[in-house]
C-alpha atoms as a PDB file:
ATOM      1  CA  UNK A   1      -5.556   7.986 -35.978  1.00  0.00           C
ATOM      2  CA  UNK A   2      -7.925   6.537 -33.461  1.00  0.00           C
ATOM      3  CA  UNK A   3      -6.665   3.929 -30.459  1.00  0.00           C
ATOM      4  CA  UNK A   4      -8.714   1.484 -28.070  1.00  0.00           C
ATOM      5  CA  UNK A   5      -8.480  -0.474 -25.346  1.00  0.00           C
ATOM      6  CA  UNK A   6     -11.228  -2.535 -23.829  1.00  0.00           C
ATOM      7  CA  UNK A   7      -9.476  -3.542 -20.474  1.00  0.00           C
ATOM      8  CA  UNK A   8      -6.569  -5.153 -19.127  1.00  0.00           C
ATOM      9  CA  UNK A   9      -5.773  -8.361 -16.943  1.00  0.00           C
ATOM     10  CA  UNK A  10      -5.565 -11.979 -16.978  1.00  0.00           C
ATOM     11  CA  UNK A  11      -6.636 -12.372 -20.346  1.00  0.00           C
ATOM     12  CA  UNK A  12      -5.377 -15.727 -22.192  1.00  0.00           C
ATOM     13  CA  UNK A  13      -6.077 -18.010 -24.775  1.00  0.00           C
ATOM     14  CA  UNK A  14      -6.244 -20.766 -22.365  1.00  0.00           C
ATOM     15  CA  UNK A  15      -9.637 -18.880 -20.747  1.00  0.00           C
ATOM     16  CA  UNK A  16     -10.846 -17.983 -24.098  1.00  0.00           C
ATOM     17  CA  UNK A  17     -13.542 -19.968 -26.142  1.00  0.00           C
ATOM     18  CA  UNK A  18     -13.388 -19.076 -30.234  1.00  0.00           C
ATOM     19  CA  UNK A  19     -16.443 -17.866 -29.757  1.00  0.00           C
ATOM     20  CA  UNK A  20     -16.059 -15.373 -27.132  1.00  0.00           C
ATOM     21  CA  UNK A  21     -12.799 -14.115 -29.269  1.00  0.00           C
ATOM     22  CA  UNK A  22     -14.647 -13.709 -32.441  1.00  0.00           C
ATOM     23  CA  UNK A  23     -17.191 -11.401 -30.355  1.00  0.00           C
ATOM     24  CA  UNK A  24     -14.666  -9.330 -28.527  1.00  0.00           C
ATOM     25  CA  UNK A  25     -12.815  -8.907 -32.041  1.00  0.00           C
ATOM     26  CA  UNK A  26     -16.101  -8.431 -33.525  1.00  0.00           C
ATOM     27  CA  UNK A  27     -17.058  -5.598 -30.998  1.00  0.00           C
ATOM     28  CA  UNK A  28     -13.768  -3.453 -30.715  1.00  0.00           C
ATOM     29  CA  UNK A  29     -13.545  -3.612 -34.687  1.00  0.00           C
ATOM     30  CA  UNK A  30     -16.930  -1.768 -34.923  1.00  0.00           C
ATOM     31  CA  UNK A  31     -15.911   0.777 -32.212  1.00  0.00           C
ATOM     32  CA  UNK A  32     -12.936   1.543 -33.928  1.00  0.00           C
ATOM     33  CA  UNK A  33     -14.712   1.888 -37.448  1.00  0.00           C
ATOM     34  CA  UNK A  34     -17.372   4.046 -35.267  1.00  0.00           C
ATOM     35  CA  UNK A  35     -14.621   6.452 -34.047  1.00  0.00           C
ATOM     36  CA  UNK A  36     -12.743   6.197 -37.772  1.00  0.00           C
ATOM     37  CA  UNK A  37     -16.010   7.401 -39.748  1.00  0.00           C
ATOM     38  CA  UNK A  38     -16.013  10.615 -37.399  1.00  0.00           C
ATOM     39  CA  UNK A  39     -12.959  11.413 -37.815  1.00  0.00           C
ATOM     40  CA  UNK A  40     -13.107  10.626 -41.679  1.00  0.00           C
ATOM     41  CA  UNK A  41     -16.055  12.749 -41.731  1.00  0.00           C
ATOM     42  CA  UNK A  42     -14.011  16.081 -40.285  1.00  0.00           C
ATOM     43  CA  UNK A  43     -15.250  15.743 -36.734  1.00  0.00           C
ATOM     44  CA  UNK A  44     -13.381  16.376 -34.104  1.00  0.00           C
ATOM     45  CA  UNK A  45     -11.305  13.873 -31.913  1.00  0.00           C
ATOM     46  CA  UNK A  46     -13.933  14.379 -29.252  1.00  0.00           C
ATOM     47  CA  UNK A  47     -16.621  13.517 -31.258  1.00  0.00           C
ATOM     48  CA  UNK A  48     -14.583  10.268 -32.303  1.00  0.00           C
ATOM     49  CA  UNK A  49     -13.903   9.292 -28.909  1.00  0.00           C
ATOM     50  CA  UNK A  50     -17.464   9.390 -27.440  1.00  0.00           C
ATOM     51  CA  UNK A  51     -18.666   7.680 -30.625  1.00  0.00           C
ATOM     52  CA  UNK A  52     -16.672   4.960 -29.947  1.00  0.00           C
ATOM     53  CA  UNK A  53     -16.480   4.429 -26.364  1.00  0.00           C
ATOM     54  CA  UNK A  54     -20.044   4.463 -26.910  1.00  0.00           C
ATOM     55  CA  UNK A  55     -20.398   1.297 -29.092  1.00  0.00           C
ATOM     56  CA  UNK A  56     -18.426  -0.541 -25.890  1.00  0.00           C
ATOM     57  CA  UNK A  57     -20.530   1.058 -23.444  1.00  0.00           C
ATOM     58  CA  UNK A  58     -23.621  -0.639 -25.200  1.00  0.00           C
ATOM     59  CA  UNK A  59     -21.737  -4.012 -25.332  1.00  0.00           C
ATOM     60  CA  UNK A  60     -22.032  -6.253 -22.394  1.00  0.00           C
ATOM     61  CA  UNK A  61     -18.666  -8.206 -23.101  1.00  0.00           C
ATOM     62  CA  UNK A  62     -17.159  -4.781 -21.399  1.00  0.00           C
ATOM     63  CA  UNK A  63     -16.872  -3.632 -17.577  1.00  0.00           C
ATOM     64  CA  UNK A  64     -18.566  -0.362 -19.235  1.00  0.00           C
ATOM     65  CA  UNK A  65     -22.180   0.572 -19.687  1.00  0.00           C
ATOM     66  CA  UNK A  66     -24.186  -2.441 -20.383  1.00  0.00           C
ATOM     67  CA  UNK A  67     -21.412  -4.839 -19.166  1.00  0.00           C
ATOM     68  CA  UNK A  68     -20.745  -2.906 -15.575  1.00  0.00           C
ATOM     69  CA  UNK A  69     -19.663  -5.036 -12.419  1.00  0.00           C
ATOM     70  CA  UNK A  70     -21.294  -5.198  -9.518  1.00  0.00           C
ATOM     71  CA  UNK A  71     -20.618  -3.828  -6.283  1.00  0.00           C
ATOM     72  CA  UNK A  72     -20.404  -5.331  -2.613  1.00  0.00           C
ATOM     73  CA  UNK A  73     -23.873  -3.890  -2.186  1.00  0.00           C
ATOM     74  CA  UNK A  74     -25.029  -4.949  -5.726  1.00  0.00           C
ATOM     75  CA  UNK A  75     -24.832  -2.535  -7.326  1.00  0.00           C
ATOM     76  CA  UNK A  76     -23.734  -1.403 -11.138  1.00  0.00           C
ATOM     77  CA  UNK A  77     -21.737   2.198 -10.335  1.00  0.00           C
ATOM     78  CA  UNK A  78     -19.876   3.840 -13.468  1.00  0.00           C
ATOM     79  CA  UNK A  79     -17.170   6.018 -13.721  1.00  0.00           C
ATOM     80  CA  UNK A  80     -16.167   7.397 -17.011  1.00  0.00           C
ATOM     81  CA  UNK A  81     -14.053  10.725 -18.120  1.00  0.00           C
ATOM     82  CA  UNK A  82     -12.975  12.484 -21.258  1.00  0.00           C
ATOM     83  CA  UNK A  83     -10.309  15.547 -22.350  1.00  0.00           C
ATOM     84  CA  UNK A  84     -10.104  17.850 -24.935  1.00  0.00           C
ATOM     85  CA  UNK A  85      -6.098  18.255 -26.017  1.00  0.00           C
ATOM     86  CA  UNK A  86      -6.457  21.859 -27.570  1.00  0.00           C
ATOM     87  CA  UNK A  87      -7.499  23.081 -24.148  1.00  0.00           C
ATOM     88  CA  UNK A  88      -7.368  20.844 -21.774  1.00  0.00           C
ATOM     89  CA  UNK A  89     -11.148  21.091 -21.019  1.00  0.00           C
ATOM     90  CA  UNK A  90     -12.374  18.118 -19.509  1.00  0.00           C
ATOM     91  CA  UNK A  91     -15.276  16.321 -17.906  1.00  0.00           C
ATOM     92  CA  UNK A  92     -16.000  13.516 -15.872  1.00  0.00           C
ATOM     93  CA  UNK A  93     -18.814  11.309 -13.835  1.00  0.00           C
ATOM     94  CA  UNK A  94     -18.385   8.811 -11.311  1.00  0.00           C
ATOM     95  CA  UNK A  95     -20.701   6.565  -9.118  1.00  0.00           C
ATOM     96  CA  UNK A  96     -23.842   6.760 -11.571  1.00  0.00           C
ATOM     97  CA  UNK A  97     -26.019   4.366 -11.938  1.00  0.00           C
ATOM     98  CA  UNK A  98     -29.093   5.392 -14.515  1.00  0.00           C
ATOM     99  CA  UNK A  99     -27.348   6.995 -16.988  1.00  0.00           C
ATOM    100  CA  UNK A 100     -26.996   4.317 -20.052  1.00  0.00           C
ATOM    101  CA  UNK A 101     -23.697   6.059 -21.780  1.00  0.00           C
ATOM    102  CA  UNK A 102     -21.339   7.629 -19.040  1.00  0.00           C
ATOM    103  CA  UNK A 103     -19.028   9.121 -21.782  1.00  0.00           C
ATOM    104  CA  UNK A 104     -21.674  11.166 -22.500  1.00  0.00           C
ATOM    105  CA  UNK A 105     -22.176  12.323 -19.361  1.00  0.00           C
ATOM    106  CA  UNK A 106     -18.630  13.284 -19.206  1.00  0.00           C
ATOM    107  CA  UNK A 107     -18.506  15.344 -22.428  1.00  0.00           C
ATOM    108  CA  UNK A 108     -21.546  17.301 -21.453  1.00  0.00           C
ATOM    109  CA  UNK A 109     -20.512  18.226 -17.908  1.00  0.00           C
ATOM    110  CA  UNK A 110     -16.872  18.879 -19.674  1.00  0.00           C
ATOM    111  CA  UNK A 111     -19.355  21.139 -22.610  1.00  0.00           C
ATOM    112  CA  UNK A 112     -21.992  22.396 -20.590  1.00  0.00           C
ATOM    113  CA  UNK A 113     -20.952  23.290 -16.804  1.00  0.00           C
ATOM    114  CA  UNK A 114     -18.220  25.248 -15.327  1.00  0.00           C
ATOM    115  CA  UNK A 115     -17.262  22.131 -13.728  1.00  0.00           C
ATOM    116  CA  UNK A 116     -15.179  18.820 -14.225  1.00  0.00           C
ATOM    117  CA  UNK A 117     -16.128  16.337 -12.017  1.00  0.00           C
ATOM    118  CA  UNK A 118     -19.853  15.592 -10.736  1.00  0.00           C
ATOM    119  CA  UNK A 119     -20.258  12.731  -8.971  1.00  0.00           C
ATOM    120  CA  UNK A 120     -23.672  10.169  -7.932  1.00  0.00           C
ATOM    121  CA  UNK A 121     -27.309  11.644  -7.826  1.00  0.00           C
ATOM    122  CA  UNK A 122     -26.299  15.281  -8.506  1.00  0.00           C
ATOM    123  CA  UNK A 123     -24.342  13.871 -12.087  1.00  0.00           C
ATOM    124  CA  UNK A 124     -27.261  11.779 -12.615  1.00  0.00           C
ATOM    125  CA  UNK A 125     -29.868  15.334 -12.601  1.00  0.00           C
ATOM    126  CA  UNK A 126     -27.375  16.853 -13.985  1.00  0.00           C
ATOM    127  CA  UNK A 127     -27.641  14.317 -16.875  1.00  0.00           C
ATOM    128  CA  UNK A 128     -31.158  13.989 -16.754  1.00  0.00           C
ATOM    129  CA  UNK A 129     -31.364  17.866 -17.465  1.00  0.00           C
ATOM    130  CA  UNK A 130     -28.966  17.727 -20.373  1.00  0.00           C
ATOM    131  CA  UNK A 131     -31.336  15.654 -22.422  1.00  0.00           C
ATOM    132  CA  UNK A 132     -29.247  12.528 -21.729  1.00  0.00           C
ATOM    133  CA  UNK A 133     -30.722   8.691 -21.970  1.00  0.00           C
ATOM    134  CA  UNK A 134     -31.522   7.548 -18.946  1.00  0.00           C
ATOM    135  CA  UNK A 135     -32.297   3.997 -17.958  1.00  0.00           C
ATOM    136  CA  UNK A 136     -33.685   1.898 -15.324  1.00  0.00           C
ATOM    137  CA  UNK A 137     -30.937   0.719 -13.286  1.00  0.00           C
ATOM    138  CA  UNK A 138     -31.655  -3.232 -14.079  1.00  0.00           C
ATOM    139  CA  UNK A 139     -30.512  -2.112 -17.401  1.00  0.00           C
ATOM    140  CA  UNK A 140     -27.478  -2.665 -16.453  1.00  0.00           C
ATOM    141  CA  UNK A 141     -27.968  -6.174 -14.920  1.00  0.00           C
ATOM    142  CA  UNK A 142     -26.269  -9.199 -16.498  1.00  0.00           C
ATOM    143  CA  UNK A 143     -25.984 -12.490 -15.444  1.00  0.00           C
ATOM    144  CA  UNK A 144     -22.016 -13.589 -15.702  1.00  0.00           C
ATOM    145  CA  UNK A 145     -21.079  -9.728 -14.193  1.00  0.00           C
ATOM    146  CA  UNK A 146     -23.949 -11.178 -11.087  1.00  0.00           C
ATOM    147  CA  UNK A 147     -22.277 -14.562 -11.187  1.00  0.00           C
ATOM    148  CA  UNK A 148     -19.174 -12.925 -10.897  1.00  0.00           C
ATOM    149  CA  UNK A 149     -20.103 -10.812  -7.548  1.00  0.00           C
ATOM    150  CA  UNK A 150     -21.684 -13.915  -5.848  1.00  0.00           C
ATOM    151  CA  UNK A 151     -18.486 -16.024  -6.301  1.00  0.00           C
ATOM    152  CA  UNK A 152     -16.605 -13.193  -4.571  1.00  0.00           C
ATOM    153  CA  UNK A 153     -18.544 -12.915  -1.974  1.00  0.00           C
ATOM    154  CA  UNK A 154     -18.826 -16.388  -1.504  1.00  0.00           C
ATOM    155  CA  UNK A 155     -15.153 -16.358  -1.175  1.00  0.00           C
ATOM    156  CA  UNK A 156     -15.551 -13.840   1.290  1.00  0.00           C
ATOM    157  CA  UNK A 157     -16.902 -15.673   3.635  1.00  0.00           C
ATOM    158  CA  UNK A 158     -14.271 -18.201   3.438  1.00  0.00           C
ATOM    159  CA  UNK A 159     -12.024 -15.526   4.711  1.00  0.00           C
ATOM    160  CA  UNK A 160      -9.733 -16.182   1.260  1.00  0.00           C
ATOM    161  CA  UNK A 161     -10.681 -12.363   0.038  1.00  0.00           C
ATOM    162  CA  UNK A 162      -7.013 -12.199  -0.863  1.00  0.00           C
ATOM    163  CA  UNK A 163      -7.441 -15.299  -3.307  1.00  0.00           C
ATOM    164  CA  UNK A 164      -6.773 -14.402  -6.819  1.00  0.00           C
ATOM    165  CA  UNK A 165     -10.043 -14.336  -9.075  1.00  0.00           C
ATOM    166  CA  UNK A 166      -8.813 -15.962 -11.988  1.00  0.00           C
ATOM    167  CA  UNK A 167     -11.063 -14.218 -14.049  1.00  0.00           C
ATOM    168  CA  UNK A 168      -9.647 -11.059 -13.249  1.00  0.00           C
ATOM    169  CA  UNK A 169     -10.317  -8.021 -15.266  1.00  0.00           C
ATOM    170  CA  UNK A 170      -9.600  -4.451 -15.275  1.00  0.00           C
ATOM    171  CA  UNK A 171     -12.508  -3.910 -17.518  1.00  0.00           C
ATOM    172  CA  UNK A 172     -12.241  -0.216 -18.347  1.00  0.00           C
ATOM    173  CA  UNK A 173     -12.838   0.872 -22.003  1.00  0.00           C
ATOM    174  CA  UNK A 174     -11.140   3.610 -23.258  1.00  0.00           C
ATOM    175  CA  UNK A 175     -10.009   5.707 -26.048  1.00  0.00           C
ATOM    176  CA  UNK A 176      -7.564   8.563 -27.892  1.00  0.00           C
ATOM    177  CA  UNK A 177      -7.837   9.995 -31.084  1.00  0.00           C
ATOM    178  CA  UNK A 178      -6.401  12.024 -33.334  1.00  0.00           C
ATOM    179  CA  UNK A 179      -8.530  14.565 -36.221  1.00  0.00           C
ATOM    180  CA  UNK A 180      -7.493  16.595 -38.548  1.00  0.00           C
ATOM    181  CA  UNK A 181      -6.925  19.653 -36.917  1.00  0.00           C
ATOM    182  CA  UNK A 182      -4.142  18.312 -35.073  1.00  0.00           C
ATOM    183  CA  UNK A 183      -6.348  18.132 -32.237  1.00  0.00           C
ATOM    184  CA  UNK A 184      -6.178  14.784 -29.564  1.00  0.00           C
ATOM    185  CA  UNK A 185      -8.771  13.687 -27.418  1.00  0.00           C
ATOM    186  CA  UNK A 186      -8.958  10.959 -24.594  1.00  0.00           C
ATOM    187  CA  UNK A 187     -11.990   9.243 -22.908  1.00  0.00           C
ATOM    188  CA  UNK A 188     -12.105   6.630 -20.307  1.00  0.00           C
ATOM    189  CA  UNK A 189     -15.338   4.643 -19.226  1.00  0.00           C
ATOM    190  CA  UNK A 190     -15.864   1.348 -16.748  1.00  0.00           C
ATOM    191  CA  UNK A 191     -17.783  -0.045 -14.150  1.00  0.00           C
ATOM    192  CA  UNK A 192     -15.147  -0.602 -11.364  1.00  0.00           C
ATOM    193  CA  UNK A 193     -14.083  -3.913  -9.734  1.00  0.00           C
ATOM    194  CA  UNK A 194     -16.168  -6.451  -8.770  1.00  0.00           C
ATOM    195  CA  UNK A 195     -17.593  -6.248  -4.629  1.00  0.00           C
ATOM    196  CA  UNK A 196     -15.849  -3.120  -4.784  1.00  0.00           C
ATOM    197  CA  UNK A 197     -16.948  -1.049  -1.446  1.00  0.00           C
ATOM    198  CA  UNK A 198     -19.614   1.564  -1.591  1.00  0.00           C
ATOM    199  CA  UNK A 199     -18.362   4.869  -3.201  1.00  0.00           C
ATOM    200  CA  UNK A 200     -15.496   3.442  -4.568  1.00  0.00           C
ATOM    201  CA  UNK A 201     -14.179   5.648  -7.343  1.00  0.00           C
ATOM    202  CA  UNK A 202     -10.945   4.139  -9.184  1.00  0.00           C
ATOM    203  CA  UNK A 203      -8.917   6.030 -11.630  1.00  0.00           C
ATOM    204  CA  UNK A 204     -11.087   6.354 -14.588  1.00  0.00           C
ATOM    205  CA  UNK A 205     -13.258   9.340 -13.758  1.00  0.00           C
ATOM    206  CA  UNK A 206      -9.929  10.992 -12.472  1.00  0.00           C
ATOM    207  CA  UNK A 207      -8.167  13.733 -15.127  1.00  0.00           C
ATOM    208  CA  UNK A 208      -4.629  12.785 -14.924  1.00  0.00           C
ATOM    209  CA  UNK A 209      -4.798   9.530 -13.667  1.00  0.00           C
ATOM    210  CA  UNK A 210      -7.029   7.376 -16.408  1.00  0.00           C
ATOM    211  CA  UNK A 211      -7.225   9.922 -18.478  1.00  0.00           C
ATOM    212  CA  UNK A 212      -5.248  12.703 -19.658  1.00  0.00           C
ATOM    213  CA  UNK A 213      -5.121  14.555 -23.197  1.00  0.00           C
ATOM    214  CA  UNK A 214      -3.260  17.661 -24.374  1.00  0.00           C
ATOM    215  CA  UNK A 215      -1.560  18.470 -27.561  1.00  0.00           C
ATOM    216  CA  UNK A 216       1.379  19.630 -27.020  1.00  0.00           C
ATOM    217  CA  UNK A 217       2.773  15.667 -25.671  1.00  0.00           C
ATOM    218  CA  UNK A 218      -0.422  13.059 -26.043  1.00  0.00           C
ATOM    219  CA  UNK A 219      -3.558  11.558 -25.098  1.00  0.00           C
ATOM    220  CA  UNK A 220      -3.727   8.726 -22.564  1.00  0.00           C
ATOM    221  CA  UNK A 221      -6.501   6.307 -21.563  1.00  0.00           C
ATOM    222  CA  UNK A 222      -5.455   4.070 -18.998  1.00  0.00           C
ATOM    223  CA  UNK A 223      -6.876   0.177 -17.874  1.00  0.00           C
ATOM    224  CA  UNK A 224      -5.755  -1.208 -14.386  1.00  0.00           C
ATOM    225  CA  UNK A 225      -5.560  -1.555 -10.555  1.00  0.00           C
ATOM    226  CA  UNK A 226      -7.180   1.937 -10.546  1.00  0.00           C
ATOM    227  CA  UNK A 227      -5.018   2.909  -6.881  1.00  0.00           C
ATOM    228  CA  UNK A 228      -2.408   2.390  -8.504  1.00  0.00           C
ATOM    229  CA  UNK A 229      -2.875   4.753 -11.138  1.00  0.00           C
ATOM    230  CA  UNK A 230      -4.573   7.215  -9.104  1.00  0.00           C
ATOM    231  CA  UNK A 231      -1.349   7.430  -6.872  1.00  0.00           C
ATOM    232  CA  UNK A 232       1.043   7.076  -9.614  1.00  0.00           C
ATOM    233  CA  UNK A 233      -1.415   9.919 -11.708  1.00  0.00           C
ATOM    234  CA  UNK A 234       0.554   7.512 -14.766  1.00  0.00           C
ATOM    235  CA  UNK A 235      -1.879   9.099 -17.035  1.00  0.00           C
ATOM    236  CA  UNK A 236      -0.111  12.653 -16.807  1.00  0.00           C
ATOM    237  CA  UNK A 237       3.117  10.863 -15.755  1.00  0.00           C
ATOM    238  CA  UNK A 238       3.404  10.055 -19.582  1.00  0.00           C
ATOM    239  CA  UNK A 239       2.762  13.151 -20.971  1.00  0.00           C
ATOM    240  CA  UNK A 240       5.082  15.169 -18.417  1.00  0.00           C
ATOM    241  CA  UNK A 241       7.756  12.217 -19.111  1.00  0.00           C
ATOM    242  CA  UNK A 242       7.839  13.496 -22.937  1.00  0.00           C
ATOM    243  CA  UNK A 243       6.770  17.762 -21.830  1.00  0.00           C
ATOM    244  CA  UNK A 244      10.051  17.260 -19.574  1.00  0.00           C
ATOM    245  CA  UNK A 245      12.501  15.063 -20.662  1.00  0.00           C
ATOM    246  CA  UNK A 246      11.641  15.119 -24.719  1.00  0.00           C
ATOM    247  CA  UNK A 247      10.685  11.287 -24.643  1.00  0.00           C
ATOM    248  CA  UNK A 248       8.667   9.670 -27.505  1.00  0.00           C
ATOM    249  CA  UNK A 249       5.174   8.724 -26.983  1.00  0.00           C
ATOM    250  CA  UNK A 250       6.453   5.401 -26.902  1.00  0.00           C
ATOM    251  CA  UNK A 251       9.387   5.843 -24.204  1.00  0.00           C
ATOM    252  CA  UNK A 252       7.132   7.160 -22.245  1.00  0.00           C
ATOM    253  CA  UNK A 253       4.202   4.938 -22.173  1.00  0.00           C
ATOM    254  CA  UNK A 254       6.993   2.127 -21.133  1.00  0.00           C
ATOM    255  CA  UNK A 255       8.645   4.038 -18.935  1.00  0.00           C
ATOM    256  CA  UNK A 256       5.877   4.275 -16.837  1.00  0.00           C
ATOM    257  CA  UNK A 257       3.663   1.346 -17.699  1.00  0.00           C
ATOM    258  CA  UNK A 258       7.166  -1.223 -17.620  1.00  0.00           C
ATOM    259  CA  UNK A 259       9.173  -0.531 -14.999  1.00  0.00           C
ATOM    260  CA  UNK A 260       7.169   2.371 -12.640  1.00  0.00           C
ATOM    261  CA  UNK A 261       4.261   0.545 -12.065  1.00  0.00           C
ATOM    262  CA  UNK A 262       5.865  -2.783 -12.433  1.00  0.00           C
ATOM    263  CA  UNK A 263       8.288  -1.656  -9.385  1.00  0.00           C
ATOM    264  CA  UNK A 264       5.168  -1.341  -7.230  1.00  0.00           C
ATOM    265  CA  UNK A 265       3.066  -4.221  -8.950  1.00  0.00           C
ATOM    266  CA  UNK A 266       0.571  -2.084 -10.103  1.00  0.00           C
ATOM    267  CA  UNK A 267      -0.905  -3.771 -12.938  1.00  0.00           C
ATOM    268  CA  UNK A 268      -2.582  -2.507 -15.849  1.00  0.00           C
ATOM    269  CA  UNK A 269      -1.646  -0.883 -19.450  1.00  0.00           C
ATOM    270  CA  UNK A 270      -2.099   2.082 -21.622  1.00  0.00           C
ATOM    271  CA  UNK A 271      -3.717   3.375 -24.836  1.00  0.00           C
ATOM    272  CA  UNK A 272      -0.785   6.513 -25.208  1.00  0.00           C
ATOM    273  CA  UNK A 273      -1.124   9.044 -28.580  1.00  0.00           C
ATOM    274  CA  UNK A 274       0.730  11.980 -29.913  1.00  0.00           C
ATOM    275  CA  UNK A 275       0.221  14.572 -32.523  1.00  0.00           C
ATOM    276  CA  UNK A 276       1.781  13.175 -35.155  1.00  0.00           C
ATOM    277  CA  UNK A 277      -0.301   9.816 -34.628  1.00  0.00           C
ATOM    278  CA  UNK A 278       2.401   7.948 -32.865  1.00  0.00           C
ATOM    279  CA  UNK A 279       1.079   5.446 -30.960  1.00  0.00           C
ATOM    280  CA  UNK A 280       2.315   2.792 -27.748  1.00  0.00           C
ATOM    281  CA  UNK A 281      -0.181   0.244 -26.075  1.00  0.00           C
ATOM    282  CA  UNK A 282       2.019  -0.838 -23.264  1.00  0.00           C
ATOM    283  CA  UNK A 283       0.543  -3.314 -20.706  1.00  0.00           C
ATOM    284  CA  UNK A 284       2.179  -5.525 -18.068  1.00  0.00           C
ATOM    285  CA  UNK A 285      -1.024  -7.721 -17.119  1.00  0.00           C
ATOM    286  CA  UNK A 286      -1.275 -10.833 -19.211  1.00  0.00           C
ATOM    287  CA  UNK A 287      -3.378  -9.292 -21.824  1.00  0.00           C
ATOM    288  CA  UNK A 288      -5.090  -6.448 -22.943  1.00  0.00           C
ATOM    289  CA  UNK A 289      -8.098  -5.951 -25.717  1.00  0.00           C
ATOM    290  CA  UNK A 290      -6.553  -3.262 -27.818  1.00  0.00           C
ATOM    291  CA  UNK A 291      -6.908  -1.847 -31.414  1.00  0.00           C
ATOM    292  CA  UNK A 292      -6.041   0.796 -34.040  1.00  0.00           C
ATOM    293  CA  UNK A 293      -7.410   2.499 -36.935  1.00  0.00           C
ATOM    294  CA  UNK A 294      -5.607   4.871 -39.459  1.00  0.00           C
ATOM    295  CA  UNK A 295      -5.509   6.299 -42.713  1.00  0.00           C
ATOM    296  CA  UNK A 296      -6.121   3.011 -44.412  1.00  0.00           C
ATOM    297  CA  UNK A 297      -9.669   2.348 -42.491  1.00  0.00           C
ATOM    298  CA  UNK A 298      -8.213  -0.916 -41.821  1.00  0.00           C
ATOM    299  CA  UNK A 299      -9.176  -1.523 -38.142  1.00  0.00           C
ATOM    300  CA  UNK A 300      -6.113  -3.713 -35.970  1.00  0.00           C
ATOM    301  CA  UNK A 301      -7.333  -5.815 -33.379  1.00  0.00           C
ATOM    302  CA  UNK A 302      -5.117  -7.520 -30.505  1.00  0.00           C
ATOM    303  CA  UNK A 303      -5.855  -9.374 -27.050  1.00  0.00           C
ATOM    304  CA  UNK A 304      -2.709 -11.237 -25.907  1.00  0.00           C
ATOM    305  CA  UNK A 305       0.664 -10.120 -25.402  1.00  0.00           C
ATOM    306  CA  UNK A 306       2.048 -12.336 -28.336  1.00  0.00           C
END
């Protein structure tokens, strides 16, 4: 079983052309079919989940990769993370900005350092090192995520920062998966928020927070108002909800998704899966671009809550 998510937030069919549908169904489709052939194949959940988060990564219709926001400064800075359930080995960048597929950053500082977390230039060598691609930052330049950044700081200086952008995205891609081992993985990639402020690092890159795998309970990959689920670690949250009080994957996912971080108005959803290949996609924003893939092959796509 393999679950996506391509970001949460005001996501309607009022905003949405046909065209722009068909691509986004289009897109998350072949990154679930991507992560589905690995897993067909024997590999491992890991392997799944960086193949896929990898076809979104390369997609500009995603705050990931290709399609990164831009910062105050200008800037594209990705964050991205990914967990191994048999283990809990994990690994995680945040704040690069040459390194074309974060997730595979991620995995190879999870694989091939004795740490979990590398952050800016020293993730970028580090990177660079491990044989990874590495492109020239305007890679990573596109013109509605530039658009986007100039009407927010236009808005700025109207002193209306607090006015909602009704184009509002929490454009994290993400992923869980399940192989045939019985082993989960998660992975979590974005580009942060629009004019976010320089080193800004939201919840993606953070184990527990946008990201959390073990398999014992499930694998999360969370999409949101990244404070929120940095403070409310609702990636772990889930799993210690079902580790402590016997909850299905499910329960859980609601529990805190539905009434935690609705209490606080964190917004946001989750991609939540267990070891049997259970699976909840709980989200309290006005959409979310999710999908599924099982035994069938048969990939499920959804956007809005209906």
């Amino acid at each position: 079983m393999l679950v996506m998510h391509g970001g949460a937030g005001t996501i309607t069919r009022a905003t949405m052309t046909p065209e722009k549908e068909k691509a986004y169904r289009e897109k998350l489709e072949e990154a679930l079919r991507t992560g589905h052939a690995v897993l067909v194949k024997g590999g491992s959940s890991v392997d799944a989940v960086e193949a896929s988060i990898r076809v979104l990564e390369d997609s500009p219709l995603f705050n990931a990769g290709k399609g990164s926001v831009f910062t105050h400064e200008g800037r594209n800075e990705m964050d991205s993370s990914i967990m191994r359930g048999r283990d809990k080995a994990a690994g995680a960048v945040a704040g690069v900005t040459i390194i074309r597929n974060p997730i595979s950053a991620a995995r190879a500082v999870m694989e091939k350092s004795a740490h979990v977390l590398m952050v800016g230039h020293g993730a970028e060598l580090f990177a660079t090192k491990m044989g990874l691609e590495i492109v020239d930052p305007s890679y990573f330049w596109t013109e509605p995520r530039w658009k986007a950044l100039q009407e927010e700081l236009m808005k700025e200086e109207k002193h209306s920062a607090a006015a909602e952008n009704p184009d509002k995205k929490f454009g994290t891609v993400g992923c869980v998966a399940l192989d045939k081992n019985g082993d989960l993985a998660a992975g979590t990639s974005t580009g942060g928020m629009t004019n976010k402020l320089y080193g800004r690092v939201g919840d993606s890159p953070i184990i527990g927070a946008g990201t959390y795998a073990e398999n014992a309970t499930c694998a999360v990959s969370g999409t949101g108002h990244g404070e929120f689920f940095i403070r409310w670690t609702v990636a772990s949250d889930i799993a210690a909800l079902m580790r402590y009080k016997g909850m299905s994957v499910a329960d859980a996912a609601n529990e805190v998704v539905m009434h935690k971080l609705v209490e606080v108005k964190g917004e946001g959803g989750v991609i939540a899966l267990d070891a049997k290949g259970n699976f909840a996609m709980p989200f309290n924003s006005e959409g979310m671009y999710r999908g599924w893939i099982g035994d069938d092959g048969i990939p499920h796509v959804l956007i809005y809550k209906d």
